[in-house]
Protein backbone atom coordinates (compact mmCIF):
# COMPACT_ATOMS: atom_id res chain seq x y z
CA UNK A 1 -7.11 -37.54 13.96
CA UNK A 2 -6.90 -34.79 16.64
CA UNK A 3 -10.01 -33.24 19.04
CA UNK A 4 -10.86 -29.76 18.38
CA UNK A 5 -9.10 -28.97 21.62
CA UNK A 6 -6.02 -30.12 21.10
CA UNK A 7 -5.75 -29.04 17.27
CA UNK A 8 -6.77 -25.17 18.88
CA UNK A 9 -4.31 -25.43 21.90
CA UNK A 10 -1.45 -26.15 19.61
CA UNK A 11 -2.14 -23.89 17.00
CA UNK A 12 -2.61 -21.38 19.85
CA UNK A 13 0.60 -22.44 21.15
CA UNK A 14 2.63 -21.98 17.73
CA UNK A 15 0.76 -18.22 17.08
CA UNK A 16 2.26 -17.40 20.88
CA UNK A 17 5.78 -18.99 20.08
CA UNK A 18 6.36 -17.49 16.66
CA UNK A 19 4.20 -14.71 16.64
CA UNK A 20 3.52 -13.33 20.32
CA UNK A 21 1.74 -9.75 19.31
CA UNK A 22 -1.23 -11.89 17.71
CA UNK A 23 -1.02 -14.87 20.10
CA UNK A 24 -0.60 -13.06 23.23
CA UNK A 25 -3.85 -10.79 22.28
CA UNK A 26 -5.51 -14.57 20.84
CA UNK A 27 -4.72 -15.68 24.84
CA UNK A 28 -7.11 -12.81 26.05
CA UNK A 29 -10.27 -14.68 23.88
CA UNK A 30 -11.92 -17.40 25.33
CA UNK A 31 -12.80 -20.21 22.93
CA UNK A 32 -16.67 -21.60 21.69
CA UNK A 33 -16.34 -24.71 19.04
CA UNK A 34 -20.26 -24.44 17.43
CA UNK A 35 -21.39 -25.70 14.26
CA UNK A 36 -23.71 -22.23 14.15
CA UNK A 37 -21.49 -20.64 11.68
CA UNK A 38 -19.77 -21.95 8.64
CA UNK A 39 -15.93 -21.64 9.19
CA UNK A 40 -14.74 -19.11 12.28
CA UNK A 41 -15.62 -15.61 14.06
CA UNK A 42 -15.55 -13.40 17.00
CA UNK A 43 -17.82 -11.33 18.58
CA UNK A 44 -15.02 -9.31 20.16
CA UNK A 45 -14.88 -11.45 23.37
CA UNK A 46 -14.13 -14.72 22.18
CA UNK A 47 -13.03 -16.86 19.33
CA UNK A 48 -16.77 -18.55 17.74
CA UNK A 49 -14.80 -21.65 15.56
CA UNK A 50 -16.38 -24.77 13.37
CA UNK A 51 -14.55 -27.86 14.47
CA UNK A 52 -15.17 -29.52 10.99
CA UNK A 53 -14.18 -26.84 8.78
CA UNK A 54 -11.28 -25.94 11.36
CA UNK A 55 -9.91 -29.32 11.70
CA UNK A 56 -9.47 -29.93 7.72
CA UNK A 57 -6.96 -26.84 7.88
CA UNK A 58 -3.61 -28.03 7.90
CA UNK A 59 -1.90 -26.75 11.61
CA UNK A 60 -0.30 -23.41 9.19
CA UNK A 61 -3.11 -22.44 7.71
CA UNK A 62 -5.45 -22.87 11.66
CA UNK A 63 -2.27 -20.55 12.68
CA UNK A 64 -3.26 -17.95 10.00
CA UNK A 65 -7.02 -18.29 11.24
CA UNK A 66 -6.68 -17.17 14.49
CA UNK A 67 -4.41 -14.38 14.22
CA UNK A 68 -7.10 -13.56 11.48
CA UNK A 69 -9.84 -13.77 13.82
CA UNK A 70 -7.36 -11.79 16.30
CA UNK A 71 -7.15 -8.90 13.98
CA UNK A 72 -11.10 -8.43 13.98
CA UNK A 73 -10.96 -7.42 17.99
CA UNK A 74 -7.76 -5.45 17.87
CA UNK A 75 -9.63 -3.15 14.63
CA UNK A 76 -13.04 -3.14 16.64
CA UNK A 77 -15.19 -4.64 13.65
CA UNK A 78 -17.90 -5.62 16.19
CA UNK A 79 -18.24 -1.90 17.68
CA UNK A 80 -17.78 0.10 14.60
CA UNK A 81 -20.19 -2.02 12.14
CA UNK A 82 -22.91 0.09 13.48
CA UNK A 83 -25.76 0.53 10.58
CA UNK A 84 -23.28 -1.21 7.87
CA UNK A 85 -24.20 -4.35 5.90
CA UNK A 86 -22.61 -7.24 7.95
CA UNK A 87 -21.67 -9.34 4.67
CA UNK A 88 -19.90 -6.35 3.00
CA UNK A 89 -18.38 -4.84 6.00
CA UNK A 90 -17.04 -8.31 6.63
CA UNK A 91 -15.63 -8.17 2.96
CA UNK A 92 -13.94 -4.89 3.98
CA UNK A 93 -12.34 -5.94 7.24
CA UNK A 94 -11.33 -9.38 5.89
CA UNK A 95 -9.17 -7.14 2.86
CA UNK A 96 -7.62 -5.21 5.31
CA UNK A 97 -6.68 -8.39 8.04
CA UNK A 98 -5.39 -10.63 5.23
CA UNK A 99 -2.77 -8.27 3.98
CA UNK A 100 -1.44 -7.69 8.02
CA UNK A 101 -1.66 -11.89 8.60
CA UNK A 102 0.28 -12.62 5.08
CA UNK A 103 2.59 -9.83 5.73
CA UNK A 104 3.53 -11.16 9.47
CA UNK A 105 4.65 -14.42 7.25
CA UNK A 106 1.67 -16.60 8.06
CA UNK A 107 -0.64 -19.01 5.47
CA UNK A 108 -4.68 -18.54 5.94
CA UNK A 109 -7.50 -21.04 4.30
CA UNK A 110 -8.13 -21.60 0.70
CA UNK A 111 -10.45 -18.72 -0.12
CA UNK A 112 -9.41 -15.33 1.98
CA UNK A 113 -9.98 -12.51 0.41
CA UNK A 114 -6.59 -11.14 -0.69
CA UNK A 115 -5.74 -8.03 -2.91
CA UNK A 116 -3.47 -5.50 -2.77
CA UNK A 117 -5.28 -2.93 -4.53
CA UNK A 118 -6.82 -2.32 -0.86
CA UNK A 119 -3.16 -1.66 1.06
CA UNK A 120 -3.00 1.17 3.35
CA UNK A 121 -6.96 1.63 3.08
CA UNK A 122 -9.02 1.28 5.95
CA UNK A 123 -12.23 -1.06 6.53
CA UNK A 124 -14.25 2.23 6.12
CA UNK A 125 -12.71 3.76 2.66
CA UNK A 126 -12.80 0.09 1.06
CA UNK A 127 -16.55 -0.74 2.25
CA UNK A 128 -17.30 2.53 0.60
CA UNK A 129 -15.51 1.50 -2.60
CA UNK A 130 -17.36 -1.82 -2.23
CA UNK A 131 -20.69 0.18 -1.67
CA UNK A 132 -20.22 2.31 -4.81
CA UNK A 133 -18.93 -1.03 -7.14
CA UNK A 134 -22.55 -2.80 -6.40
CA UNK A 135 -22.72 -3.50 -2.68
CA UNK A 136 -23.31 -6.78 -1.48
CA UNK A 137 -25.19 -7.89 -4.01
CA UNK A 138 -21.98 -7.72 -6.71
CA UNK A 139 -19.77 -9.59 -3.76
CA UNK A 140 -22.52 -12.65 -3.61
CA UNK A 141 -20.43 -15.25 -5.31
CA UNK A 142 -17.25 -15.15 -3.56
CA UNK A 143 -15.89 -18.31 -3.73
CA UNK A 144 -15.85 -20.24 -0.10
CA UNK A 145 -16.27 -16.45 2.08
CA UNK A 146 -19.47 -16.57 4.30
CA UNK A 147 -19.19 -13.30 5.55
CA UNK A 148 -19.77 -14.29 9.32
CA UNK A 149 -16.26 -13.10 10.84
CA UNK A 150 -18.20 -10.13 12.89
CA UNK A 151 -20.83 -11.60 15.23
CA UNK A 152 -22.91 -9.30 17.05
CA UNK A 153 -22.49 -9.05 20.74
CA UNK A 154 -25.49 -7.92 22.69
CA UNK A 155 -22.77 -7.01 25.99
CA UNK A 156 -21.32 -4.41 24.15
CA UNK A 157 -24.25 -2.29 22.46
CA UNK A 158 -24.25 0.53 24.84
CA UNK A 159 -21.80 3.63 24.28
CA UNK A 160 -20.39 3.19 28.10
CA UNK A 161 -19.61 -0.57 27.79
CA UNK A 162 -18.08 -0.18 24.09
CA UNK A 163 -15.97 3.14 25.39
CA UNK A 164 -14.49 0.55 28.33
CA UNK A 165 -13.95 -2.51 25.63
CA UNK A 166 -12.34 0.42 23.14
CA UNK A 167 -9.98 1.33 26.06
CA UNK A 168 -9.00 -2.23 27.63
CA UNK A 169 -8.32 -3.19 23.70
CA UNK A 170 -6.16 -0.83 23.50
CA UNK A 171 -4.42 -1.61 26.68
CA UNK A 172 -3.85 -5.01 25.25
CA UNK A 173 -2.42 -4.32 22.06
CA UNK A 174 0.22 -1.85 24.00
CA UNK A 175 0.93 -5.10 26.40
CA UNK A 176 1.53 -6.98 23.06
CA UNK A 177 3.75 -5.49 21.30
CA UNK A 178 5.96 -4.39 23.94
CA UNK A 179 5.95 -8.37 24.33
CA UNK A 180 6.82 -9.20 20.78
CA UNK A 181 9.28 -6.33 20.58
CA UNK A 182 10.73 -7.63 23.98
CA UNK A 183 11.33 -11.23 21.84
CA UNK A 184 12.64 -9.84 18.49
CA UNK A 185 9.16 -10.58 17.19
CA UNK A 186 6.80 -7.61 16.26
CA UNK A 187 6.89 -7.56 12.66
CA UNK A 188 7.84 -3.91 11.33
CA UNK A 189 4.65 -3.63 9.44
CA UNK A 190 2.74 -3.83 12.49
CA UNK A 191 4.33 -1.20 13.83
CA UNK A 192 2.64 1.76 12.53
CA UNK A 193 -0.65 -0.42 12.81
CA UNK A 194 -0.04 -0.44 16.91
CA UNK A 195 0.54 3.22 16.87
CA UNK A 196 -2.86 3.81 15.44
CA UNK A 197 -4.86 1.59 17.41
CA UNK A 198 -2.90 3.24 21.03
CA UNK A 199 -3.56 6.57 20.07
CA UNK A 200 -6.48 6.24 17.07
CA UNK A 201 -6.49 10.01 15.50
CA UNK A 202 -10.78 9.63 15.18
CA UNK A 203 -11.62 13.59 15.17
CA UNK A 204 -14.69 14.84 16.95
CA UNK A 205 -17.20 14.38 14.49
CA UNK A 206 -16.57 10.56 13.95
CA UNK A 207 -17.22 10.35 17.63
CA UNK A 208 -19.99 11.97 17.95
CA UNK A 209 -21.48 9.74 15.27
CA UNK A 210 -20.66 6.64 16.57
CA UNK A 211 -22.25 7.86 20.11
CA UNK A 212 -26.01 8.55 18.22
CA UNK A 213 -26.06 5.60 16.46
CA UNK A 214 -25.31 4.00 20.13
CA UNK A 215 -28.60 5.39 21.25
CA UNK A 216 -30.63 4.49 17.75
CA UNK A 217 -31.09 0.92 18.56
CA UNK A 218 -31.57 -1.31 15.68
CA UNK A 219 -34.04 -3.95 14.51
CA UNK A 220 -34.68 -6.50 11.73
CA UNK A 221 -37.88 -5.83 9.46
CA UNK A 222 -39.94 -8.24 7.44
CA UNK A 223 -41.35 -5.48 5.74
CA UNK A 224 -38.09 -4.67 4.08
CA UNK A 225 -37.32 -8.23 2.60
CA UNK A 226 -33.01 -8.42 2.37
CA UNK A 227 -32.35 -7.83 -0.78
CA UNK A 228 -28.98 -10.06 -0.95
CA UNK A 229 -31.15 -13.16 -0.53
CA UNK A 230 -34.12 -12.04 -2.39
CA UNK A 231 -32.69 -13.59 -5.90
CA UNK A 232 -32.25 -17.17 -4.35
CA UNK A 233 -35.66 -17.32 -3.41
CA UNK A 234 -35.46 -16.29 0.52
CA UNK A 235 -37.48 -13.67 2.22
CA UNK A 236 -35.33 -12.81 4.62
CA UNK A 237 -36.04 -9.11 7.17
CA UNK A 238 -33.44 -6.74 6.64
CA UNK A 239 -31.88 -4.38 9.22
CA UNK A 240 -33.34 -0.86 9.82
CA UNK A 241 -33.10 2.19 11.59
CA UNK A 242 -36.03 3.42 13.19
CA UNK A 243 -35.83 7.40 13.90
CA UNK A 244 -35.03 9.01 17.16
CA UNK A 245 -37.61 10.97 18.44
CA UNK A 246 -36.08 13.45 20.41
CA UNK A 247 -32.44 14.30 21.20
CA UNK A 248 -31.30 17.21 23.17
CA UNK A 249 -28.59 19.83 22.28
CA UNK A 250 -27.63 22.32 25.32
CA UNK A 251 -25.31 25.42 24.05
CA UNK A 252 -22.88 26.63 27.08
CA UNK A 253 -23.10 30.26 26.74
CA UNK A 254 -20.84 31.70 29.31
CA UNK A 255 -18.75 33.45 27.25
CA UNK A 256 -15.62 31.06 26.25
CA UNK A 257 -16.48 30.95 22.83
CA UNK A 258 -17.85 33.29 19.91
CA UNK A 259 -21.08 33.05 18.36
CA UNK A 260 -19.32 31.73 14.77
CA UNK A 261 -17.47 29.47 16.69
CA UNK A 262 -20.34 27.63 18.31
CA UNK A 263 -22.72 27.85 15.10
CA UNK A 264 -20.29 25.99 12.86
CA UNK A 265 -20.36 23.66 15.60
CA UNK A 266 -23.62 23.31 15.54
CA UNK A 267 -24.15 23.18 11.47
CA UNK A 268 -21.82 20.12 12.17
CA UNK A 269 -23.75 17.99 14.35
CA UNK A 270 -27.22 19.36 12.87
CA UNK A 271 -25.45 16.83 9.61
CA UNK A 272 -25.33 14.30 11.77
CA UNK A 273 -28.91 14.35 13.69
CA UNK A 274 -30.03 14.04 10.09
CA UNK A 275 -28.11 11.62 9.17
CA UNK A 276 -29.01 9.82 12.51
CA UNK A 277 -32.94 10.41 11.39
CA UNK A 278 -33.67 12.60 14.58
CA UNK A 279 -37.32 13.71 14.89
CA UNK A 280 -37.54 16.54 17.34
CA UNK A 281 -34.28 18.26 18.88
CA UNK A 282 -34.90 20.18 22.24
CA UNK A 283 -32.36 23.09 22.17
CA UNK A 284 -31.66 25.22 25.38
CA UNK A 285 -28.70 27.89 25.48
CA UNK A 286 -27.47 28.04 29.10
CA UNK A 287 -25.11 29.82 31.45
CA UNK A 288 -26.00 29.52 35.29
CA UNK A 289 -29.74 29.17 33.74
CA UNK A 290 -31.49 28.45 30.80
CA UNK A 291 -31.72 31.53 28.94
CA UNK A 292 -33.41 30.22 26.01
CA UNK A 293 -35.32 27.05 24.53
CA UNK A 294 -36.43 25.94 21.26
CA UNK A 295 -37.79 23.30 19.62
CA UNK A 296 -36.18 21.99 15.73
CA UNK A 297 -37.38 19.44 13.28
CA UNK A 298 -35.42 18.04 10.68
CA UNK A 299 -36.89 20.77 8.71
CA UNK A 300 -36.22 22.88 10.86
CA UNK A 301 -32.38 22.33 10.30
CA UNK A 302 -29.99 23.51 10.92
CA UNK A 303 -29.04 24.67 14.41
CA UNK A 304 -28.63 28.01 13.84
CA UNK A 305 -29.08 30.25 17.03
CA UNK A 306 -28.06 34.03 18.24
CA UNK A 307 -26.65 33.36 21.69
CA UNK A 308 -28.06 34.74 25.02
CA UNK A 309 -26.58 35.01 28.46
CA UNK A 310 -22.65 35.40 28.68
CA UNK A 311 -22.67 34.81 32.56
CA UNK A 312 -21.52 32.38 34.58
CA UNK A 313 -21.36 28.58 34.17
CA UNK A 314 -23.63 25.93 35.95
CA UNK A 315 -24.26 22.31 34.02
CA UNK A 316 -27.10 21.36 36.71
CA UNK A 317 -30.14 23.51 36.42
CA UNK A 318 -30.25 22.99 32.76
CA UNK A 319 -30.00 19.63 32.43
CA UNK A 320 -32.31 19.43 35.37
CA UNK A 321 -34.83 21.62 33.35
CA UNK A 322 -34.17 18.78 29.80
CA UNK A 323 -35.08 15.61 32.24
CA UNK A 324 -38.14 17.64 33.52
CA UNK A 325 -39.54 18.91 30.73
CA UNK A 326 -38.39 16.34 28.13
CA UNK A 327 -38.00 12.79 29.91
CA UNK A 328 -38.17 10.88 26.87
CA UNK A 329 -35.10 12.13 24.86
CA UNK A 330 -32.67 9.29 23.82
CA UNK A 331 -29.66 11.75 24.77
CA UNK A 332 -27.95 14.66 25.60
CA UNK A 333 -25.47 16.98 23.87
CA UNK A 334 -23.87 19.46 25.39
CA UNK A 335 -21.50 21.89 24.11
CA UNK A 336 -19.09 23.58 26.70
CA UNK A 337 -15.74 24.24 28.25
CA UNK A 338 -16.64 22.37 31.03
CA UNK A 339 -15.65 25.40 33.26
CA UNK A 340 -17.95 24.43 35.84
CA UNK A 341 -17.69 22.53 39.30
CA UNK A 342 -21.54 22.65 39.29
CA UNK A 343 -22.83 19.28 37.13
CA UNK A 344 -26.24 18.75 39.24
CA UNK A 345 -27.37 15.23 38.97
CA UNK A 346 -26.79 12.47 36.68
CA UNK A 347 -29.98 12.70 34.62
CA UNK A 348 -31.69 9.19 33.21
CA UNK A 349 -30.25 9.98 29.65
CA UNK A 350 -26.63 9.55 27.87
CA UNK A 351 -24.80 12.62 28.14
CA UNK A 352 -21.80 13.41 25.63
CA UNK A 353 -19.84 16.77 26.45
CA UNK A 354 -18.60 18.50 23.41
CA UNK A 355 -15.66 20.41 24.73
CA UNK A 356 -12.60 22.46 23.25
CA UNK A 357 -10.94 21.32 26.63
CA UNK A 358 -9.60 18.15 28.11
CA UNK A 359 -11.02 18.31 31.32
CA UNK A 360 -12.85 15.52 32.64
CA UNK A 361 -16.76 15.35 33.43
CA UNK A 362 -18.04 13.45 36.53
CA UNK A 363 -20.32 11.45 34.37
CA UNK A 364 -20.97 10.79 30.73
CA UNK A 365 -19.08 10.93 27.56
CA UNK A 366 -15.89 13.88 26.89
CA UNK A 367 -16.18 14.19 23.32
CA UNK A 368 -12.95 16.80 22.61
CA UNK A 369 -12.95 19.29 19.62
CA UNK A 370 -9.70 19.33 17.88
């Protein structure tokens, strides 16, 4: 009977020979054989794999596993889970990865979750489906599915190391199929797939999300037992979301933009720091100073301002005056044309930019308003 390493390196081999998109992105993972988890996974970095359950695969079906596993890191499970259920979001990305593997020709393990019902929908619309059929609680008894696939990675939790992983994945999957299309070998369904992933059409508001949940860290309470587990007798802690205590929102108003124009804008993201469970949200309005500052609670919602200033632009003084007078906010927004040379310095806070312009910002996030 063959070691774990040899069964891997030649089913590795095999996915590069006959399949190079998904072998020459499975080349980029490095490897960890633990008997921590119940059949495979990946934490977006590497390739977590049981040697018992992998080694009673025949060589096809360990083929079919990695390019599986492979298809988690090129759709960024790991980063986009954010406050999800990990067993049903698991569900969802395993629907949509099965239908890619089987469709690029190649056999997975006895008990992959396989329907077409969920073609052409993304991990998002059918966990939502999932959600609204009975959650995970209606998915319990899938036969032989552990719902481990996407393993949390505590390297990529912040918003600037997840932006980098985002952009070398993408990188990657370019590099990939211009290989496999090189050889003959990039299966035509993939190719809209790679299109998507190169140059992802997320709008603005998706974004944005994703950056405050970045900077809502997380946690595991006994207080709120798990209710998946709760009928089999174990009190397990469930994941929760405490609140954000303060955010701040800065409103460029030099001029490049009407009044309407900025608060739809802001109705927008005042959604989404409720949705995010934001306590307090220090608001200034700025052009070469701040010209005005308020303080809104969640009942206080939404942003809804009449604009002051119309001068010049300068990012510094006001974000100067936020890390003065408000050192504890989890982040900054700030909504602008970036039509400024003048950024002051980097404050101790994430920034995001909110901009209806491409231009670049010396530090923080460029969120761009389509």
């Amino acid at each position: 009977m063959e070691d774990i390493k040899t069964a891997f390196t030649r089913a590795r081999s095999s996915l590069l020979l006959k399949q190079p998109f998904f072998g020459t992105l499975c080349l980029r993972l490095g490897a960890e054989f633990t008997e921590d988890i119940p059949t495979a996974g990946t934490n977006g970095e590497k390739l977590l794999i049981n040697p018992t359950f992998f080694l009673k695969q025949t060589h096809e079906q360990r083929v079919g596993l990695l390019a599986h596993e492979v298809m988690h890191c090129v759709y960024m499970h790991v980063l986009r889970i954010g406050e999800r259920d990990p067993f049903l979001w698991n569900v969802a990305g395993d629907y949509v990865i099965n239908l890619v593997v089987t469709d690029a020709g190649m056999i997975l393990p006895e008990g992959g979750l396989l329907d077409d019902k969920y073609r052409d929908m993304t991990a998002d619309e059918i966990y939502n489906t999932l959600q609204q059929n009975g959650g995970a609680e209606a998915l319990s008894g899938l036969s032989d599915f552990d719902g481990t696939c996407v393993q949390p990675n505590p390297s990529l939790t912040d918003s600037g190391s997840q932006s980098k992983h985002e952009a070398d994945m993408r990188v990657a999957v370019q590099q990939a199929a211009e290989t496999a299309k090189a050889q003959g070998k990039l299966p035509g369904s993939l190719s809209k797939l790679v299109d998507d992933i190169v140059s992802p059409k997320v709008n603005w508001k998706q974004k944005l999300a994703r950056f405050l949940k970045s900077n809502n860290k997380s946690d595991y309470s006994w207080q709120k037992p798990n209710r998946r587990f709760v009928a089999n007798g174990l009190y397990l802690p469930s994941l929760y979301s405490p609140c954000i205590e303060e955010i701040g929102v800065i409103v460029d108003t030099s001029g490049s933009r009407t009044d309407e124009e900025l608060n739809q804008d802001l109705s927008e993201i005042s959604s989404m720091l409720v949705d995010a469970n934001v306590e307090n949200i220090r608001f200034m309005q700025a052009d070469t100073d701040v010209t005005d500052e308020q303080t809104f609670t969640r009942e206080s919602m939404p942003l809804k301002v009449t604009m002051e200033g119309r001068g010049g632009t300068r990012f510094g003084p006001a974000i100067a005056e936020m890390a003065e007078k408000y050192p504890s906010v989890s982040c900054l927004i700030y909504l602008t044309d970036l039509e400024s040379n003048d950024f002051g310095n980097q404050p101790h806070f994430p920034v995001v930019w909110i901009t209806n312009s491409a231009t670049d910002a010396p530090y923080g996030e460029v969120i761009e308003i389509h």
